[in-house]
Protein backbone atom coordinates (compact mmCIF):
# COMPACT_ATOMS: atom_id res chain seq x y z
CA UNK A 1 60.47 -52.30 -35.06
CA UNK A 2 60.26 -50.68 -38.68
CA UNK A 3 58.23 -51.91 -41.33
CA UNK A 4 59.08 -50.25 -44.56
CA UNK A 5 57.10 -51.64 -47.19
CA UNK A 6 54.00 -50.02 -46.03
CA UNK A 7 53.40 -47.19 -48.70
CA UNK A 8 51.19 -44.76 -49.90
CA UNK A 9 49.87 -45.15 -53.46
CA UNK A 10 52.01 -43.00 -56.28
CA UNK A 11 55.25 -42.92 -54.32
CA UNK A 12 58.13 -43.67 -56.00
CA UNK A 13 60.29 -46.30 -54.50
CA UNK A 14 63.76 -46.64 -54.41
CA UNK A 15 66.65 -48.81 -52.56
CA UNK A 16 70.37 -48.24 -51.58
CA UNK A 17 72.54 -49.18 -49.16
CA UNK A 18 75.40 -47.67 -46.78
CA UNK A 19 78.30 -50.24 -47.89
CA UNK A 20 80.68 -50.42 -45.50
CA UNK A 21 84.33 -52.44 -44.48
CA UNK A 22 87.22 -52.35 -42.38
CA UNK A 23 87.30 -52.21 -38.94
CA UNK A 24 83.77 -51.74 -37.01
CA UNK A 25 85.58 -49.40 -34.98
CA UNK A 26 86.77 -46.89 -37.77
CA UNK A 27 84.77 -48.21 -41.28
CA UNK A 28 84.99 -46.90 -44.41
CA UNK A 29 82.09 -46.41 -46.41
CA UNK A 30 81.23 -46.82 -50.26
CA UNK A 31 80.25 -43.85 -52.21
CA UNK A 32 79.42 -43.38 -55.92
CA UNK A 33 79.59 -40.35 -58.11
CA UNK A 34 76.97 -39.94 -60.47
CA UNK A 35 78.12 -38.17 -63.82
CA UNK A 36 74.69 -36.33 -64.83
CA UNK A 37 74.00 -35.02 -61.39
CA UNK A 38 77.48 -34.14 -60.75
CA UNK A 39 76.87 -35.64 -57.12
CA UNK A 40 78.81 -37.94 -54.63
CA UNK A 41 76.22 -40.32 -52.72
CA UNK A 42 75.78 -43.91 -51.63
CA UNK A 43 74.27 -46.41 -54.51
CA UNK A 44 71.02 -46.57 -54.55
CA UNK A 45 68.00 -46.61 -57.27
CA UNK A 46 64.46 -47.15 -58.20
CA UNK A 47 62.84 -50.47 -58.02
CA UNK A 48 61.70 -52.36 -60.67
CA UNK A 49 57.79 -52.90 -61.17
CA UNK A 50 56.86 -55.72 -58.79
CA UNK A 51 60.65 -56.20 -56.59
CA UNK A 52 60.72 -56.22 -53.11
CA UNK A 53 62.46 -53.53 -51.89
CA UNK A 54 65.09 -55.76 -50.22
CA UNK A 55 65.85 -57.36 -53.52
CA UNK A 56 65.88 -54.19 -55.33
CA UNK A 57 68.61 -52.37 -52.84
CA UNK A 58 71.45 -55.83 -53.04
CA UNK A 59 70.37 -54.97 -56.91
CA UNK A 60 71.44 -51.74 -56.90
CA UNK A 61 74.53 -52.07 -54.86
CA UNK A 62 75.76 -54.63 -57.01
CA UNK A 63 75.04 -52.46 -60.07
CA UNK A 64 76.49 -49.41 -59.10
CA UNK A 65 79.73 -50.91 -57.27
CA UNK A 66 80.01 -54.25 -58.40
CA UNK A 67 79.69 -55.37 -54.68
CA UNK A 68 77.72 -58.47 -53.09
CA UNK A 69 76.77 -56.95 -50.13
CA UNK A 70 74.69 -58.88 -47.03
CA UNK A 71 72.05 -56.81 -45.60
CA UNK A 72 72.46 -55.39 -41.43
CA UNK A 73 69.82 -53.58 -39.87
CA UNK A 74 67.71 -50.70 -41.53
CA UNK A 75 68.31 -47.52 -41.62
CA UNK A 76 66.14 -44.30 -41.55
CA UNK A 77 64.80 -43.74 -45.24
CA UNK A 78 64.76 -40.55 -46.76
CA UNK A 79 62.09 -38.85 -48.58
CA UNK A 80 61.88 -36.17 -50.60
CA UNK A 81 59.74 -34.65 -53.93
CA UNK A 82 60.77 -35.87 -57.23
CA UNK A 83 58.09 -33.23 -59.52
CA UNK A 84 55.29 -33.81 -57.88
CA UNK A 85 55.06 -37.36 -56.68
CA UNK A 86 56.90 -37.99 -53.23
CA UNK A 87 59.81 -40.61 -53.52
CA UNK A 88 61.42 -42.72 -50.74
CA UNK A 89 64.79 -44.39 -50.66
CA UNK A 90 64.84 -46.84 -48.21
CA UNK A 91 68.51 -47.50 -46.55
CA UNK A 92 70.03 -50.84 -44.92
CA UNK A 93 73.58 -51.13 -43.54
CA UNK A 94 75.21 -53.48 -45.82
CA UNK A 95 79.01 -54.96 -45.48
CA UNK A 96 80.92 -56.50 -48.40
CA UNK A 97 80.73 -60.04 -49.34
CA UNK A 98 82.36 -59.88 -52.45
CA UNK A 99 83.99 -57.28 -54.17
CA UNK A 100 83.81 -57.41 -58.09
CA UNK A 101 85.40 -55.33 -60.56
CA UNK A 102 83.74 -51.79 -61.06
CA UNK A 103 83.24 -51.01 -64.82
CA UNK A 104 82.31 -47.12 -64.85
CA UNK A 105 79.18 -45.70 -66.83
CA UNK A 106 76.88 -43.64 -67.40
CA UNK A 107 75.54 -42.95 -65.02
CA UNK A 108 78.10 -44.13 -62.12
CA UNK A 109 81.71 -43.33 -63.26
CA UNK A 110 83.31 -43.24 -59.69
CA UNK A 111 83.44 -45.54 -56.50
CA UNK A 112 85.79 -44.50 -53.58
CA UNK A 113 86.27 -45.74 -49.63
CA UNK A 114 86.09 -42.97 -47.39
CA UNK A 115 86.31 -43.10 -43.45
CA UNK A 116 83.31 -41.06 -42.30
CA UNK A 117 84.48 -38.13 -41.42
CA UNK A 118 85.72 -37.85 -45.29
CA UNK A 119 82.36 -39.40 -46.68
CA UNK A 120 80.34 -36.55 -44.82
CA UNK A 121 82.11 -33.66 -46.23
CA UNK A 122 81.95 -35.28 -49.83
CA UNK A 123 78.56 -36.07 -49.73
CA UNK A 124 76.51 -33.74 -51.88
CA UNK A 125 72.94 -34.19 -49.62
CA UNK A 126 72.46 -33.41 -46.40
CA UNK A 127 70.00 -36.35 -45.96
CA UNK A 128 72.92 -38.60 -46.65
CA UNK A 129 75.23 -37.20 -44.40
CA UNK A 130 72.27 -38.01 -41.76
CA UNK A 131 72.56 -42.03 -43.02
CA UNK A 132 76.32 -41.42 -41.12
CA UNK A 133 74.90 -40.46 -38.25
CA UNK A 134 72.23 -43.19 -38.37
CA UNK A 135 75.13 -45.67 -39.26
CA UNK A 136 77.07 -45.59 -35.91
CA UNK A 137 74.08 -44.94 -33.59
CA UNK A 138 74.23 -48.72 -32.92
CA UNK A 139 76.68 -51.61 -33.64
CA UNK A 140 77.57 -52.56 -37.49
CA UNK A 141 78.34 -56.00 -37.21
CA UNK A 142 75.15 -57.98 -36.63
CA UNK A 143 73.90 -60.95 -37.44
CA UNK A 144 70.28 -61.83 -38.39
CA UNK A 145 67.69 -64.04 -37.25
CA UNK A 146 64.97 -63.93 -39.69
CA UNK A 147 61.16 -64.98 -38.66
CA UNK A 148 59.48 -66.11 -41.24
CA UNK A 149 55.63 -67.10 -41.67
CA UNK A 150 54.88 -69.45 -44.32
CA UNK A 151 53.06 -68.53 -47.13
CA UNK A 152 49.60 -68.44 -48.31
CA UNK A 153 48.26 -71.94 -48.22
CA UNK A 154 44.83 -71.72 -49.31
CA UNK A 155 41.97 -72.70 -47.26
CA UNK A 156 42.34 -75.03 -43.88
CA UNK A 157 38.41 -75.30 -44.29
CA UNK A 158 38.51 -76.49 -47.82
CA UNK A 159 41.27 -79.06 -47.23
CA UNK A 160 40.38 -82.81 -46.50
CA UNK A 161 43.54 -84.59 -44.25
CA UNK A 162 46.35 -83.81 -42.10
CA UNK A 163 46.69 -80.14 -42.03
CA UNK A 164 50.60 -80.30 -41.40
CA UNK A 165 50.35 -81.83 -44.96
CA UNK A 166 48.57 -78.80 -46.52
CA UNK A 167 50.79 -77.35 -49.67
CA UNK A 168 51.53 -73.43 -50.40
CA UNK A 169 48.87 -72.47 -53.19
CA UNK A 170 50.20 -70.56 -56.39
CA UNK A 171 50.46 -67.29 -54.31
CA UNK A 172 52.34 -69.24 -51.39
CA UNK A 173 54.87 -70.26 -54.06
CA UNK A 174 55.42 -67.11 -55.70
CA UNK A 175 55.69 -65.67 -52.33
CA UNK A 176 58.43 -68.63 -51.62
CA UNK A 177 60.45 -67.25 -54.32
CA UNK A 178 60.43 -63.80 -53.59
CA UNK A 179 61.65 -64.81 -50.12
CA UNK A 180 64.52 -66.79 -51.54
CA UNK A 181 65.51 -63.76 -53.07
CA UNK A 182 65.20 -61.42 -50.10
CA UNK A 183 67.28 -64.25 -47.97
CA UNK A 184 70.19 -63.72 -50.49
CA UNK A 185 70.84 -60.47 -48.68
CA UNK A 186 70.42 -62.00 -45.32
CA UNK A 187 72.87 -65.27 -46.07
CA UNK A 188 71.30 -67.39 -43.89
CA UNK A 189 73.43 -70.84 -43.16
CA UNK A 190 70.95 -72.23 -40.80
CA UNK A 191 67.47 -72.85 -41.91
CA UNK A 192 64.80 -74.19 -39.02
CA UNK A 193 61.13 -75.06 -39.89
CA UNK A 194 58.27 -76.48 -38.74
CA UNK A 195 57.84 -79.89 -39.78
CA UNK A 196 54.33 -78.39 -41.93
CA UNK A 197 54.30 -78.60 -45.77
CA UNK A 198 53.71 -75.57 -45.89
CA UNK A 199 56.33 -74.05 -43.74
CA UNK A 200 59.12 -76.44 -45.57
CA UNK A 201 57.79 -74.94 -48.96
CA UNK A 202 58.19 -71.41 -47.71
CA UNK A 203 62.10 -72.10 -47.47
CA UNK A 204 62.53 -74.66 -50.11
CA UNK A 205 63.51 -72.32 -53.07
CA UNK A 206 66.09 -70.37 -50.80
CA UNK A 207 67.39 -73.80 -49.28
CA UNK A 208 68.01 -75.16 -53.25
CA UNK A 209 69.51 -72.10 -54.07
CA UNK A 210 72.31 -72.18 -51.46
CA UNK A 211 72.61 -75.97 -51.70
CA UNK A 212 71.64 -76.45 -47.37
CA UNK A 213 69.03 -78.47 -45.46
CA UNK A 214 66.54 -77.31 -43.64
CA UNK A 215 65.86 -78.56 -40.11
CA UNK A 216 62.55 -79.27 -38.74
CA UNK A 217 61.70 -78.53 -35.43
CA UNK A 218 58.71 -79.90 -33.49
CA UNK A 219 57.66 -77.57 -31.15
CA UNK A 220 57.78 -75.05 -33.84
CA UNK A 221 54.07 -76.35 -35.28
CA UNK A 222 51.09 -75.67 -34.70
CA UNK A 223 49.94 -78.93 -33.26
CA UNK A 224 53.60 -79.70 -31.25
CA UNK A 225 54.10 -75.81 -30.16
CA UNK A 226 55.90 -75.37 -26.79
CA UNK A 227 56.61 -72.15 -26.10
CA UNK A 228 59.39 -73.05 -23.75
CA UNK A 229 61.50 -75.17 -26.56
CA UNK A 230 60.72 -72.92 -29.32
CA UNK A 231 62.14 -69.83 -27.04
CA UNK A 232 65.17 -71.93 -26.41
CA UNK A 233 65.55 -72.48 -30.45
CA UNK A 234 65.60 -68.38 -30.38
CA UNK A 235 68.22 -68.69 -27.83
CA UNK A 236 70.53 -70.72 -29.22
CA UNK A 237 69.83 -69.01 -32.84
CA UNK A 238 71.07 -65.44 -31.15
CA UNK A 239 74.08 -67.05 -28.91
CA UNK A 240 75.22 -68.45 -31.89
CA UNK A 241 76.21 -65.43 -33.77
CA UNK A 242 75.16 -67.75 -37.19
CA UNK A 243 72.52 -65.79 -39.58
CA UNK A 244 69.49 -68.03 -39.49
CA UNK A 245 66.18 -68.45 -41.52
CA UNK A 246 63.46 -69.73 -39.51
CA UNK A 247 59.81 -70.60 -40.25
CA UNK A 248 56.75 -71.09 -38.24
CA UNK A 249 52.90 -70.18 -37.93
CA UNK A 250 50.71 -66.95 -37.38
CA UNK A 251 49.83 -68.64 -34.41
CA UNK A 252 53.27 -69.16 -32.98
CA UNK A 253 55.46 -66.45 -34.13
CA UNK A 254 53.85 -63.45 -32.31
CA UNK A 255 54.59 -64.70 -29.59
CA UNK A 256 57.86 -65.80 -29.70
CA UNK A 257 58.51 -62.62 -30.88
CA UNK A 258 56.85 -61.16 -27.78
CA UNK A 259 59.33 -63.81 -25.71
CA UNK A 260 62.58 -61.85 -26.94
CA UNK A 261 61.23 -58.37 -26.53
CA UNK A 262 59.71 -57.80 -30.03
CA UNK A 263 56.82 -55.26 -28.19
CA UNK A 264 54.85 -53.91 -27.33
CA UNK A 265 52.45 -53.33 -30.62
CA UNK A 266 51.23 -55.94 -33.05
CA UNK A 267 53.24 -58.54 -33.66
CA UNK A 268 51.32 -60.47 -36.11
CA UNK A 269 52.57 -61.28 -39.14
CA UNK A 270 50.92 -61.64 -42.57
CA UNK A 271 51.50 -64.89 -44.65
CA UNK A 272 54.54 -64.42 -46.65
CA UNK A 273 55.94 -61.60 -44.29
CA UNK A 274 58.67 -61.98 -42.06
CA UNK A 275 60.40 -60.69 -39.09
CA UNK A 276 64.55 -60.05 -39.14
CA UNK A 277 66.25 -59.66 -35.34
CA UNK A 278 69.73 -57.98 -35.83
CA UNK A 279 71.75 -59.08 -32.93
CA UNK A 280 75.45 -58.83 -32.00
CA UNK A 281 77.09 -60.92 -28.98
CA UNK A 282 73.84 -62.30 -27.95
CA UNK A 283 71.97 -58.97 -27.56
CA UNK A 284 69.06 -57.68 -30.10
CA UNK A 285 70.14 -54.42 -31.26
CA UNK A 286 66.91 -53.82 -33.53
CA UNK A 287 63.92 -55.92 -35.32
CA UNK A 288 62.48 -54.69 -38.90
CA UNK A 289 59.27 -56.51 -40.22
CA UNK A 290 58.78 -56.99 -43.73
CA UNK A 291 56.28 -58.11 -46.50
CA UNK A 292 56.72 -60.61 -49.24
């Protein structure tokens, strides 16, 4: 399980994406040239102060290629100096959604489909090539079942009534939003929550955004939580071959997590973070943890 979002203080940070179509068999892959380098390599850039990394690499794809792209698993990210600060460019397998029109500039003046044997021996870095190697170590086309905990909710102490009734607090919400945005890349058309405020919340500005409802589930909460059902909610999620959004509670996830062979290691999440399973015919082919 990767968790990239955990960084040391002064990196810079940067997103990109190996955009691929075709046939999983024999893809082709999106590069970009990049005038003032003189360099052929897949789109990528620097995030913006305060964007999730997530966000920031569907950003930059869409910049550099005019292509909405839907997030697969992660790839290995590469790091290397920039001066003296140490930069890292995280990667995610990405397929096309939506092509748009490419309008060249300044800095990007060229987009061209290669098979891979064609996009190694154009690319200019031999970290990139290495992102080829990365990209058919396991299958392409998977579909995601994303694990989400709801957000921060303020205090269970300091709230008089029915828990299940307690509301995100301002942090929950802007957490909620940021999660909407990450779940862009992820296209979820199934969305499964607890029944709890809170949980709902966490999914509400995603579920507005793509105009769907969001199912609540029972023996997802705290209070209802059978581990038996909720595993056979995972089941069903992963048979299905749909992408699906699901939320639940610290208390739950772990080990439901646990229950589909998300170990060993910690499987706790924070509030806000979330969990995506890539999966392909039923089978898990990897799990990457995030942060919100």
């Amino acid at each position: 399980m990767t968790e990239p979002d955990v960084h040391p203080a002064g990196m810079i940070r940067a997103a990109g994406a190996v955009v691929w179509r075709g046939a999983e068999s024999a893809p082709e892959v999106a590069l970009v040239h990049r005038p003032g380098y003189d360099d052929w390599s897949f789109p990528k850039g620097r995030l913006k102060p305060g964007e999730h990394v997530i966000a920031g690499a569907l950003r930059e794809v869409a910049e550099e290629t005019g292509i909405t792209a839907a997030l697969g698993r992660s790839l290995p990210p590469i790091h290397y100096l920039k001066g003296r600060r140490l930069k890292r460019v995280d990667y995610w397998t990405a397929r096309v959604v939506a092509g748009g029109s490419f309008a060249p500039t300044s800095e990007v003046d060229e987009v061209v489909w290669l098979p891979l044997g064609e996009a190694g021996r154009r690319l200019t870095y031999e970290g990139d090539a290495g992102l080829l190697r990365a990209l058919t170590a396991a299958p392409l086309a998977t579909s995601p079942l994303v694990l989400v905990r709801h957000g921060v909710a303020g205090s269970r102490q300091g709230w008089e009534g029915d828990d299940d009734e307690r509301p995100l607090d301002e942090i929950g919400r802007a957490q909620a939003e940021v999660l909407a945005d990450v779940l862009a890349g992820y296209r979820p058309v199934e969305l499964v929550s607890s029944p709890s405020r809170r949980c709902v919340q966490t999914l509400e500005p995603y579920a507005e955004g793509a105009g769907l409802e969001i199912r609540r589930e029972r023996t997802l909460s705290e209070t209802h939580y059978d581990l038996r059902a909720a595993l056979r909610l995972i089941s069903g999620a992963l048979g299905s071959g749909r992408s699906t959004a699901l939320c639940s509670h610290g208390k739950v996830l772990p080990e439901l997590v646990g229950g589909i062979g998300g170990g060993p290691g910690d499987l706790r999440l924070h509030k806000g973070a979330f969990t995506v399973v890539h999966h392909a015919d039923g089978d898990i082919v990897s799990m990457d943890r995030y942060i919100t």
